[in-house]
C-alpha atoms as a PDB file:
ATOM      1  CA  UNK A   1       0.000   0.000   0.000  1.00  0.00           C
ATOM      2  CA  UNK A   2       2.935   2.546   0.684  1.00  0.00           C
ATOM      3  CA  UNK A   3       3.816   2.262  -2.906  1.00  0.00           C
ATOM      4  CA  UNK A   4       0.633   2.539  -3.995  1.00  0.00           C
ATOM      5  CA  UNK A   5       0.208   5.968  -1.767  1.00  0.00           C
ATOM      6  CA  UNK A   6       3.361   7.305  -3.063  1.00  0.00           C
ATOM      7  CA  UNK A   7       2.670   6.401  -6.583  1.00  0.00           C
ATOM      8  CA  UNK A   8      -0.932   8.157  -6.590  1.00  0.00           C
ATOM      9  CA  UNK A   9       0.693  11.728  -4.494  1.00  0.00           C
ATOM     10  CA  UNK A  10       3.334  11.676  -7.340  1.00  0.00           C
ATOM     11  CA  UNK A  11       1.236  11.511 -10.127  1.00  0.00           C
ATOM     12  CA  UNK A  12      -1.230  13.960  -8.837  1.00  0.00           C
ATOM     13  CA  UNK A  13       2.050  16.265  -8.451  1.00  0.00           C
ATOM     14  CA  UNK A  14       2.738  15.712 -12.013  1.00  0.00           C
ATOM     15  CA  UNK A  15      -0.479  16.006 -12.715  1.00  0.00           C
ATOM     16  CA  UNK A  16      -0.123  20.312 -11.787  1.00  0.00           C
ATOM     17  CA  UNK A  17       1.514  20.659 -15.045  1.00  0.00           C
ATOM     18  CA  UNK A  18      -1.795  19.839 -17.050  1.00  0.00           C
ATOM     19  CA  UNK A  19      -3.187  22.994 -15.280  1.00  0.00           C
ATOM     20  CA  UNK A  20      -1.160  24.728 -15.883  1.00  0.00           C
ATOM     21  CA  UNK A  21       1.236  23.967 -19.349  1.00  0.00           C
ATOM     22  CA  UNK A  22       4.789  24.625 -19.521  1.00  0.00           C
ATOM     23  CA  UNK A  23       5.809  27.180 -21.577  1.00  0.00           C
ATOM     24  CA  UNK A  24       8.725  28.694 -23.675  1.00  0.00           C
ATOM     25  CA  UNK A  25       9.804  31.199 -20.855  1.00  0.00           C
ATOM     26  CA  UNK A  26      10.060  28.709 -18.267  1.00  0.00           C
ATOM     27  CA  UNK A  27      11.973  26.549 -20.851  1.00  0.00           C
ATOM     28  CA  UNK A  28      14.850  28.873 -21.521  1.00  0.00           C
ATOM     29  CA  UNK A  29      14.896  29.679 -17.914  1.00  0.00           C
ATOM     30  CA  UNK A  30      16.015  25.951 -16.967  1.00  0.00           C
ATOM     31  CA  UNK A  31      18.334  25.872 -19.860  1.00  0.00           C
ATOM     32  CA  UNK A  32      20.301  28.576 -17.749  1.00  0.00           C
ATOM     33  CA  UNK A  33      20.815  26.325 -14.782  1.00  0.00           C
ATOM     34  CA  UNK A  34      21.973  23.821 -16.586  1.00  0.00           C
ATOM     35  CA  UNK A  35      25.654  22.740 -16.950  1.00  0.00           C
ATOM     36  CA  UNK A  36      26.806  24.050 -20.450  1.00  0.00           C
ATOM     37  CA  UNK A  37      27.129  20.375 -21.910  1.00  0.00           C
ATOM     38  CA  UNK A  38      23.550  19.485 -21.016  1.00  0.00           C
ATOM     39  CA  UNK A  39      22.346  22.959 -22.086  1.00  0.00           C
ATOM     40  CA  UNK A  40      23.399  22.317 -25.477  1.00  0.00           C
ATOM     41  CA  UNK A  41      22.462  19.336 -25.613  1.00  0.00           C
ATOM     42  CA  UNK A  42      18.818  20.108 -24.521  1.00  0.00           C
ATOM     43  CA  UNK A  43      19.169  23.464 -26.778  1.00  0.00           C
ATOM     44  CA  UNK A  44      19.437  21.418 -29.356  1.00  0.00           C
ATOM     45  CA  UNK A  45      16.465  18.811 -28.874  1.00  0.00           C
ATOM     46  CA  UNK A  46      14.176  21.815 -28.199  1.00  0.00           C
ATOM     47  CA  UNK A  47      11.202  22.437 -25.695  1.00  0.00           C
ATOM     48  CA  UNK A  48       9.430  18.917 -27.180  1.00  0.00           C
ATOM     49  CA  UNK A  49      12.337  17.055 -25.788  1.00  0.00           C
ATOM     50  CA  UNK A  50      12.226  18.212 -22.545  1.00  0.00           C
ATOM     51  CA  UNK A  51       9.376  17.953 -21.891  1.00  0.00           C
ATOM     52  CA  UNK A  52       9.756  13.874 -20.996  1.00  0.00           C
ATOM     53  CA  UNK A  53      12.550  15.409 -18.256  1.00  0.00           C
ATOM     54  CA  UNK A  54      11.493  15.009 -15.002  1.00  0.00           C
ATOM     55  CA  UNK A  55      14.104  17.110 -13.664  1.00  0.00           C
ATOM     56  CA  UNK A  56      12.520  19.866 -15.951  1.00  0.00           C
ATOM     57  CA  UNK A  57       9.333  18.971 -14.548  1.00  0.00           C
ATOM     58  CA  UNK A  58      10.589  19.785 -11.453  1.00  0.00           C
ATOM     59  CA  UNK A  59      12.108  22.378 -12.210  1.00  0.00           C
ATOM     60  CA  UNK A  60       8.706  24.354 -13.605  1.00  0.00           C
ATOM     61  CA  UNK A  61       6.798  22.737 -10.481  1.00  0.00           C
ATOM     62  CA  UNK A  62       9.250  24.319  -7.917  1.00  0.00           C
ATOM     63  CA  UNK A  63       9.831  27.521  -9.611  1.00  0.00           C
ATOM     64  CA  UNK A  64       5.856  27.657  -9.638  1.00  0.00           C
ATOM     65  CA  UNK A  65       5.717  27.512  -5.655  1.00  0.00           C
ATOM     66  CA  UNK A  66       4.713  23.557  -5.360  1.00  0.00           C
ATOM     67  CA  UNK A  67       8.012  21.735  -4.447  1.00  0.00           C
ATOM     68  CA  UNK A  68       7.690  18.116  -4.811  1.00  0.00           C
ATOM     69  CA  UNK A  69       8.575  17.418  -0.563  1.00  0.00           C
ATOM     70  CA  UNK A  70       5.850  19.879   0.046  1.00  0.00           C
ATOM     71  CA  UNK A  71       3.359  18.313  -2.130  1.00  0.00           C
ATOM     72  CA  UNK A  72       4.186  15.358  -1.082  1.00  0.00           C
ATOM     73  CA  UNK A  73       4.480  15.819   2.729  1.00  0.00           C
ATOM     74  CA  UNK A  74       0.940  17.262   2.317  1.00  0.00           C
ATOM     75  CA  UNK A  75      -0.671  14.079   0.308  1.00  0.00           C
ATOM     76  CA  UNK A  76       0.498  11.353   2.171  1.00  0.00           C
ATOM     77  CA  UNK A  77      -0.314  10.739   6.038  1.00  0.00           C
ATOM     78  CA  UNK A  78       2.850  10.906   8.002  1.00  0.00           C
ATOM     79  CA  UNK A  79       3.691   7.762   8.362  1.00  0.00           C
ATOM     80  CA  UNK A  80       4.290   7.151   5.059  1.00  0.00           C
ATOM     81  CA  UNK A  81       5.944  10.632   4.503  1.00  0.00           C
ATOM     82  CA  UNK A  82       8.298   9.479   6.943  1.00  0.00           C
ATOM     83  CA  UNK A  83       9.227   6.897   5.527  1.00  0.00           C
END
């Protein structure tokens, strides 16, 4: 069942970026954290790309207000938080 809890409070987190859709800005912004190898890299796939990077996803999510340990500690009881 912890899994299963964990599983569900991820995907809902995920699930914040149907709201609200990623956009170019927010794209280009990550690029600039990123170490020059990986920007190019990324540069060079485009936004399409990236957006199957969950560190990217992450990225947006946090930069949005809704860090994945907050979301998290506030979906799951506290047992399984703790854990």
């Amino acid at each position: 069942m912890l899994l299963v809890d964990i599983a569900l409070a991820l995907r809902s987190y995920y699930d914040e970026l149907r709201r609200h859709p990623i956009t170019e800005a927010e794209f280009q912004a990550w690029l600039q954290t990123l170490p020059p190898a990986l920007r190019a890299q990324y540069s060079i796939r485009g936004i399409a790309h990236s957006l199957t990077s969950v560190p990217f996803h992450e990225y947006c999510l946090d930069c949005r207000g809704c860090s994945r340990t907050d979301f998290l500690r506030g979906h799951l009881s506290a047992d399984t938080f703790a854990r």
